[in-house]
PDB file of N, CA and C in Angstrom:
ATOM      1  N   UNK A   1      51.556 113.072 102.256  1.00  0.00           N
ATOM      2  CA  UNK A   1      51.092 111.708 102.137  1.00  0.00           C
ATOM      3  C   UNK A   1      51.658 110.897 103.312  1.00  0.00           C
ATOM      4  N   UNK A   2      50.438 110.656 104.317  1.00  0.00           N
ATOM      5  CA  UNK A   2      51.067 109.604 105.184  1.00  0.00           C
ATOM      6  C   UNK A   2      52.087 108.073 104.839  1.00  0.00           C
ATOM      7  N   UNK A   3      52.764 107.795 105.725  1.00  0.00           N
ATOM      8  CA  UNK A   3      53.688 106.436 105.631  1.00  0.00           C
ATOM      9  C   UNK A   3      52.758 105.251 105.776  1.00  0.00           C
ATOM     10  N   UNK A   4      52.207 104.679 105.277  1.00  0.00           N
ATOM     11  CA  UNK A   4      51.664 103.158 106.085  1.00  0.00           C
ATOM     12  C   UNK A   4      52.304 101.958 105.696  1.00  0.00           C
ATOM     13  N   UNK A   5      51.985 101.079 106.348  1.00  0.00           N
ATOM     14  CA  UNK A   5      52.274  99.675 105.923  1.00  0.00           C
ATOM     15  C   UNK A   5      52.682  98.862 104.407  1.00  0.00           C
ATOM     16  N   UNK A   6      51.380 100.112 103.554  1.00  0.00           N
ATOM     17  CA  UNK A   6      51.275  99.590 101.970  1.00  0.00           C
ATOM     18  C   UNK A   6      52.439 100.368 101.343  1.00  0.00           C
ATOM     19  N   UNK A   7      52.742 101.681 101.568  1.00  0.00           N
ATOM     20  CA  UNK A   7      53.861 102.291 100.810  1.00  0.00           C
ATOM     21  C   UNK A   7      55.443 102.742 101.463  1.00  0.00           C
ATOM     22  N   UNK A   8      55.351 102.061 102.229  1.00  0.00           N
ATOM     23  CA  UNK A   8      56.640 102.090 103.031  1.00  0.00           C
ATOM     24  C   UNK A   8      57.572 101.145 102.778  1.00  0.00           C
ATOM     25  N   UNK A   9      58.809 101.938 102.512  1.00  0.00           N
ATOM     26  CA  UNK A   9      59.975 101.481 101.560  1.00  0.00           C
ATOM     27  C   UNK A   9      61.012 100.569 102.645  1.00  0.00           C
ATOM     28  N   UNK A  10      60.755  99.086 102.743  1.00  0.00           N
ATOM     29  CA  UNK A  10      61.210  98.273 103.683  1.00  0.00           C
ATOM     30  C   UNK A  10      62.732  98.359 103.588  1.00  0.00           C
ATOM     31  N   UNK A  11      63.228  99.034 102.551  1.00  0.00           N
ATOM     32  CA  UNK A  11      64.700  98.833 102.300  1.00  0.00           C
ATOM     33  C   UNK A  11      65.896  99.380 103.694  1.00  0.00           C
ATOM     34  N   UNK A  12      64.895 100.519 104.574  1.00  0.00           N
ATOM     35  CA  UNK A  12      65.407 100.748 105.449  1.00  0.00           C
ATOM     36  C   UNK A  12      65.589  99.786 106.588  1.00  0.00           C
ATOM     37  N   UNK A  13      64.285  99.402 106.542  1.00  0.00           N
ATOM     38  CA  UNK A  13      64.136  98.313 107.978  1.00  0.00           C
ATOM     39  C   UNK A  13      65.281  97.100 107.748  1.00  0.00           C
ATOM     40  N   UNK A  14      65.124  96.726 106.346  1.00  0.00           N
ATOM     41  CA  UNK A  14      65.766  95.581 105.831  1.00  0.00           C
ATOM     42  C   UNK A  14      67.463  95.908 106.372  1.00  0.00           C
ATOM     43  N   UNK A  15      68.228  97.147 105.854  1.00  0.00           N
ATOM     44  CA  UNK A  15      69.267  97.390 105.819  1.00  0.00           C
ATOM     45  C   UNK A  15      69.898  97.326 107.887  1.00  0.00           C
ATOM     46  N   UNK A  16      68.576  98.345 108.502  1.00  0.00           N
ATOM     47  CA  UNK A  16      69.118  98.501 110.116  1.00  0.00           C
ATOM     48  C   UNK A  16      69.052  96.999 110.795  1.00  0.00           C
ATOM     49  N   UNK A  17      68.045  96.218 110.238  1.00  0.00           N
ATOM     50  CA  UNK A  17      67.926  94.598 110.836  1.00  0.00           C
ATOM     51  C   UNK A  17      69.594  94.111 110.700  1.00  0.00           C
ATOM     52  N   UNK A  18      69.798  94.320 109.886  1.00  0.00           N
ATOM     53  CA  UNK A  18      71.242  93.428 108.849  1.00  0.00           C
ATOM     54  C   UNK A  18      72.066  93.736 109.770  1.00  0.00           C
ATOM     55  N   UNK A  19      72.465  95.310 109.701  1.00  0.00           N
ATOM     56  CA  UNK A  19      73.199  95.474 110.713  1.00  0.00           C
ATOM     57  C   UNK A  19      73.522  95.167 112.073  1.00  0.00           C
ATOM     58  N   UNK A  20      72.460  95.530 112.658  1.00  0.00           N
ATOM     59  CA  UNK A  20      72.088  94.667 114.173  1.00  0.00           C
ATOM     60  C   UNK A  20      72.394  93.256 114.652  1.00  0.00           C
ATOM     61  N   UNK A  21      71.468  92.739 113.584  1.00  0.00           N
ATOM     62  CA  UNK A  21      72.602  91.247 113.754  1.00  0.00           C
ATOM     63  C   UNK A  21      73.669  91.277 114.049  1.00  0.00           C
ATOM     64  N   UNK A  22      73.935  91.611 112.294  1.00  0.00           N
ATOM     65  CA  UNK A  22      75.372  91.121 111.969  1.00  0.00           C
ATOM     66  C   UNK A  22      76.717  91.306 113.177  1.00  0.00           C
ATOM     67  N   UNK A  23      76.364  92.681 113.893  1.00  0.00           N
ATOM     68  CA  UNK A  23      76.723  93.762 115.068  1.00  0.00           C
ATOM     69  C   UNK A  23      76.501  92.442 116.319  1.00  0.00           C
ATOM     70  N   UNK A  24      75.658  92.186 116.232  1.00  0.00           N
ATOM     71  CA  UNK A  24      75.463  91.160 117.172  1.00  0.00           C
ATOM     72  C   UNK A  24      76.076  89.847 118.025  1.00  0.00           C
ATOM     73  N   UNK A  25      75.986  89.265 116.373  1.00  0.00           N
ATOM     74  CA  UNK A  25      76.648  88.421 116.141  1.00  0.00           C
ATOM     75  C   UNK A  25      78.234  88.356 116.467  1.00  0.00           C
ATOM     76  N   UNK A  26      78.739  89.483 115.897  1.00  0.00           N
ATOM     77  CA  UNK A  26      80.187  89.511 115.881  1.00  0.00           C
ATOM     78  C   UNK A  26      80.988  90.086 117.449  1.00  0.00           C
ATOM     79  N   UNK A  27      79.961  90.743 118.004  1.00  0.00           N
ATOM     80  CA  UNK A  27      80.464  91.263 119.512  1.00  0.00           C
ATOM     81  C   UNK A  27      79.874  90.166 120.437  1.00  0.00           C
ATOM     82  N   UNK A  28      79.079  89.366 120.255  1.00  0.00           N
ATOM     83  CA  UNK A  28      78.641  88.294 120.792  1.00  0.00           C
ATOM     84  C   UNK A  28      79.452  88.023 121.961  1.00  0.00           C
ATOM     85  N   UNK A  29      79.270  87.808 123.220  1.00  0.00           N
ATOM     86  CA  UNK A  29      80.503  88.256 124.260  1.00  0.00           C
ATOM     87  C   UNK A  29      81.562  86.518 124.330  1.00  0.00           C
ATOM     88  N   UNK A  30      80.833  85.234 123.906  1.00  0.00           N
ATOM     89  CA  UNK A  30      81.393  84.246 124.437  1.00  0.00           C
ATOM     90  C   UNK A  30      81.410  83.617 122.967  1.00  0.00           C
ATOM     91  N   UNK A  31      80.364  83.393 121.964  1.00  0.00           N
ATOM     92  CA  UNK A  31      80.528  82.741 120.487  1.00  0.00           C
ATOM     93  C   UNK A  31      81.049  83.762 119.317  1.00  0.00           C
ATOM     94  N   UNK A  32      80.669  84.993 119.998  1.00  0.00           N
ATOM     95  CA  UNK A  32      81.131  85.443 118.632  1.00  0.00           C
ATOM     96  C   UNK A  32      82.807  86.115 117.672  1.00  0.00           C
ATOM     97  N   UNK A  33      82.541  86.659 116.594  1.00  0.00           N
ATOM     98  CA  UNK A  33      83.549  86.498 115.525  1.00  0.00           C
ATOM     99  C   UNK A  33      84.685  87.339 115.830  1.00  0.00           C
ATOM    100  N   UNK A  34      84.438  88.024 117.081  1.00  0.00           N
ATOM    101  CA  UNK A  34      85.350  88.831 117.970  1.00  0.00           C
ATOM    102  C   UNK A  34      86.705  87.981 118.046  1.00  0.00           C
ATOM    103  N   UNK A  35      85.997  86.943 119.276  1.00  0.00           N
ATOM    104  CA  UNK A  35      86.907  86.313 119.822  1.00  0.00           C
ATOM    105  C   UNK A  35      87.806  85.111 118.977  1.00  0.00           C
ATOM    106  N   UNK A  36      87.054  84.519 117.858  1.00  0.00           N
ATOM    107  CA  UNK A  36      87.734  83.607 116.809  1.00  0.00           C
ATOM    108  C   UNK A  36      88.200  84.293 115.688  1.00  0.00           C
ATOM    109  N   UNK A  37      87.782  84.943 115.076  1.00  0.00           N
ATOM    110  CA  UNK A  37      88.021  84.956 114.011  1.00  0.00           C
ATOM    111  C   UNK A  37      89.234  85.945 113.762  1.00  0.00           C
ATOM    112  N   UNK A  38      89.976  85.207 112.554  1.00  0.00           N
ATOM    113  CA  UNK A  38      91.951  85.678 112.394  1.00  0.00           C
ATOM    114  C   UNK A  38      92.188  86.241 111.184  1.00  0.00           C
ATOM    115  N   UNK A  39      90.861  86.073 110.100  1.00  0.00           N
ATOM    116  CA  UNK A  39      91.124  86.872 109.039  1.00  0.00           C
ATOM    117  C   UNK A  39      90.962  85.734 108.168  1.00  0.00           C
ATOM    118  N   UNK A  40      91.305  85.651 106.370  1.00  0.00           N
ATOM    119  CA  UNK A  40      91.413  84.846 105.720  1.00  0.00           C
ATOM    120  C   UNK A  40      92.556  83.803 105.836  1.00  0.00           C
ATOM    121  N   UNK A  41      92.154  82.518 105.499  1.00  0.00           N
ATOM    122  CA  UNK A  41      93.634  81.630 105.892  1.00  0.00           C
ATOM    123  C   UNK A  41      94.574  82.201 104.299  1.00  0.00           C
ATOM    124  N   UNK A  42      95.829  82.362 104.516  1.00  0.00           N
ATOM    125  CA  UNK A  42      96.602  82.563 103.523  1.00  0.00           C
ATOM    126  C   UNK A  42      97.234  80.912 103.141  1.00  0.00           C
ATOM    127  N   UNK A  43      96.951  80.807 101.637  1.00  0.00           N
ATOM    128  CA  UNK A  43      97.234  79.461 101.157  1.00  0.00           C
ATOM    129  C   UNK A  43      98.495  79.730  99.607  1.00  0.00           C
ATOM    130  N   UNK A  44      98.871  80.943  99.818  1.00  0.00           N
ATOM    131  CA  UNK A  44     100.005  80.941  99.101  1.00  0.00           C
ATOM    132  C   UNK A  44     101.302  81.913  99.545  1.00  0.00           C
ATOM    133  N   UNK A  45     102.169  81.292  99.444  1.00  0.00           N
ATOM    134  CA  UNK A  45     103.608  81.963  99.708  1.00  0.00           C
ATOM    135  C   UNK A  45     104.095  82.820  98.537  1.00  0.00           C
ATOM    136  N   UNK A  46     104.267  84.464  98.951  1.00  0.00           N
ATOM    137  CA  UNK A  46     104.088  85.436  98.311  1.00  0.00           C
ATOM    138  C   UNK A  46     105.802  85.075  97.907  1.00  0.00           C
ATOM    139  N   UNK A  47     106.462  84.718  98.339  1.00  0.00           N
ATOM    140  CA  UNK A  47     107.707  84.025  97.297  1.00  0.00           C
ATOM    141  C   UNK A  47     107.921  83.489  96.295  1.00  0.00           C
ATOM    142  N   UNK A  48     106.378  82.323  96.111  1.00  0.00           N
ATOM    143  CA  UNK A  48     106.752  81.551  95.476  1.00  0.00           C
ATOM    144  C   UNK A  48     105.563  82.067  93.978  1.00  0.00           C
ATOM    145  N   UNK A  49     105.187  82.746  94.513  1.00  0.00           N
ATOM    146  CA  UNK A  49     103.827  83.132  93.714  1.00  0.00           C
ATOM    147  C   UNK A  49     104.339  84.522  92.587  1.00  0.00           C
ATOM    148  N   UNK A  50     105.521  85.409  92.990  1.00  0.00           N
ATOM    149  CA  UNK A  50     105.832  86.628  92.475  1.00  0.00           C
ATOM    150  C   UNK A  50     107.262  86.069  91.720  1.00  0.00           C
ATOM    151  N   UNK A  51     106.886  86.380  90.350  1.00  0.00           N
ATOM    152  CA  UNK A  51     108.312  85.856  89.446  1.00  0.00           C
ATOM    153  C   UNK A  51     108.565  87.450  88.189  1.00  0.00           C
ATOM    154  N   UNK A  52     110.012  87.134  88.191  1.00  0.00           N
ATOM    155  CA  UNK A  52     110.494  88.525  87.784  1.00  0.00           C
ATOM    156  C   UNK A  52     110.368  88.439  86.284  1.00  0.00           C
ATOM    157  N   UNK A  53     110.105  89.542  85.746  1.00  0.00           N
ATOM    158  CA  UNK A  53     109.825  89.554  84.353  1.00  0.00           C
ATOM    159  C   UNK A  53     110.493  88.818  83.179  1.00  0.00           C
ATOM    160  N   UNK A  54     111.998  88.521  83.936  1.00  0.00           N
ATOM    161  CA  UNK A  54     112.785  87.251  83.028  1.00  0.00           C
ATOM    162  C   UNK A  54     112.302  85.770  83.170  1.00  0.00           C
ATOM    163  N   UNK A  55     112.034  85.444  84.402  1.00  0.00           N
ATOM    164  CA  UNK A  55     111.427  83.983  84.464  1.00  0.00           C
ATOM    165  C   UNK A  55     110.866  83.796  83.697  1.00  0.00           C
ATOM    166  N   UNK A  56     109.115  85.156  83.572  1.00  0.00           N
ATOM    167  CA  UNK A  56     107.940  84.864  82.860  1.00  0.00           C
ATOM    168  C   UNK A  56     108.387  84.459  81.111  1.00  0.00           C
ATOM    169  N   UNK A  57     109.137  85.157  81.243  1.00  0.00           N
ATOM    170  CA  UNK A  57     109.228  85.411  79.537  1.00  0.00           C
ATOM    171  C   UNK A  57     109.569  83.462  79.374  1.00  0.00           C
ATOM    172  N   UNK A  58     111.193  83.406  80.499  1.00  0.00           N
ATOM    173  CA  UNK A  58     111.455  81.783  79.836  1.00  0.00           C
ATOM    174  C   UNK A  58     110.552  80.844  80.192  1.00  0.00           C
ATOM    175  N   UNK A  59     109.116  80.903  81.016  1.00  0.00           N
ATOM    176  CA  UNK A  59     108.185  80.329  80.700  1.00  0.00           C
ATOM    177  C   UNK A  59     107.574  80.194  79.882  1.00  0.00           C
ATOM    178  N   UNK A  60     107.205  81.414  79.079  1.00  0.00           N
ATOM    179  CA  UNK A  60     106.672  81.705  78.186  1.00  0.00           C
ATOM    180  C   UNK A  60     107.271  80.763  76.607  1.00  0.00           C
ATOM    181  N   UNK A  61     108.393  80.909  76.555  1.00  0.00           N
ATOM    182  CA  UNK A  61     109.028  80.323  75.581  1.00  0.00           C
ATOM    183  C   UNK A  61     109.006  78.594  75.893  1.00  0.00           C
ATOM    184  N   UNK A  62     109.334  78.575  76.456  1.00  0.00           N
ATOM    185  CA  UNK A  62     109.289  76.792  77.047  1.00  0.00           C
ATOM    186  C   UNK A  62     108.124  76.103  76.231  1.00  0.00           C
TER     187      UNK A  62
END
């Protein structure tokens, strides 16, 4: 059974487009996500955020 237009499963085209961009985009030689981008901003201090199983408890009770 030939491929045509009517039964051809776009999921491929859809998926290699995505990529390409996205590929694009990110090697982009002067805007892209290469050159800016640092990762997620971190908005909590892993000090203040990790408490030892005695704290929790006298929270707990409080």
């Amino acid at each position: 059974m030939p491929v045509d237009a009517e039964n051809l499963n776009y999921a491929s085209v859809a998926l290699i487009g995505t990529f390409l961009i996205s590929n694009i985009m990110f090697f982009f030689p002067k805007y892209g996500a290469y050159k800016w981008f640092t990762g997620p901003a971190k908005t909590v201090d892993v000090e203040d955020s990790v408490m030892d199983i005695g704290d929790a408890a006298s929270k707990a009770l409080d």
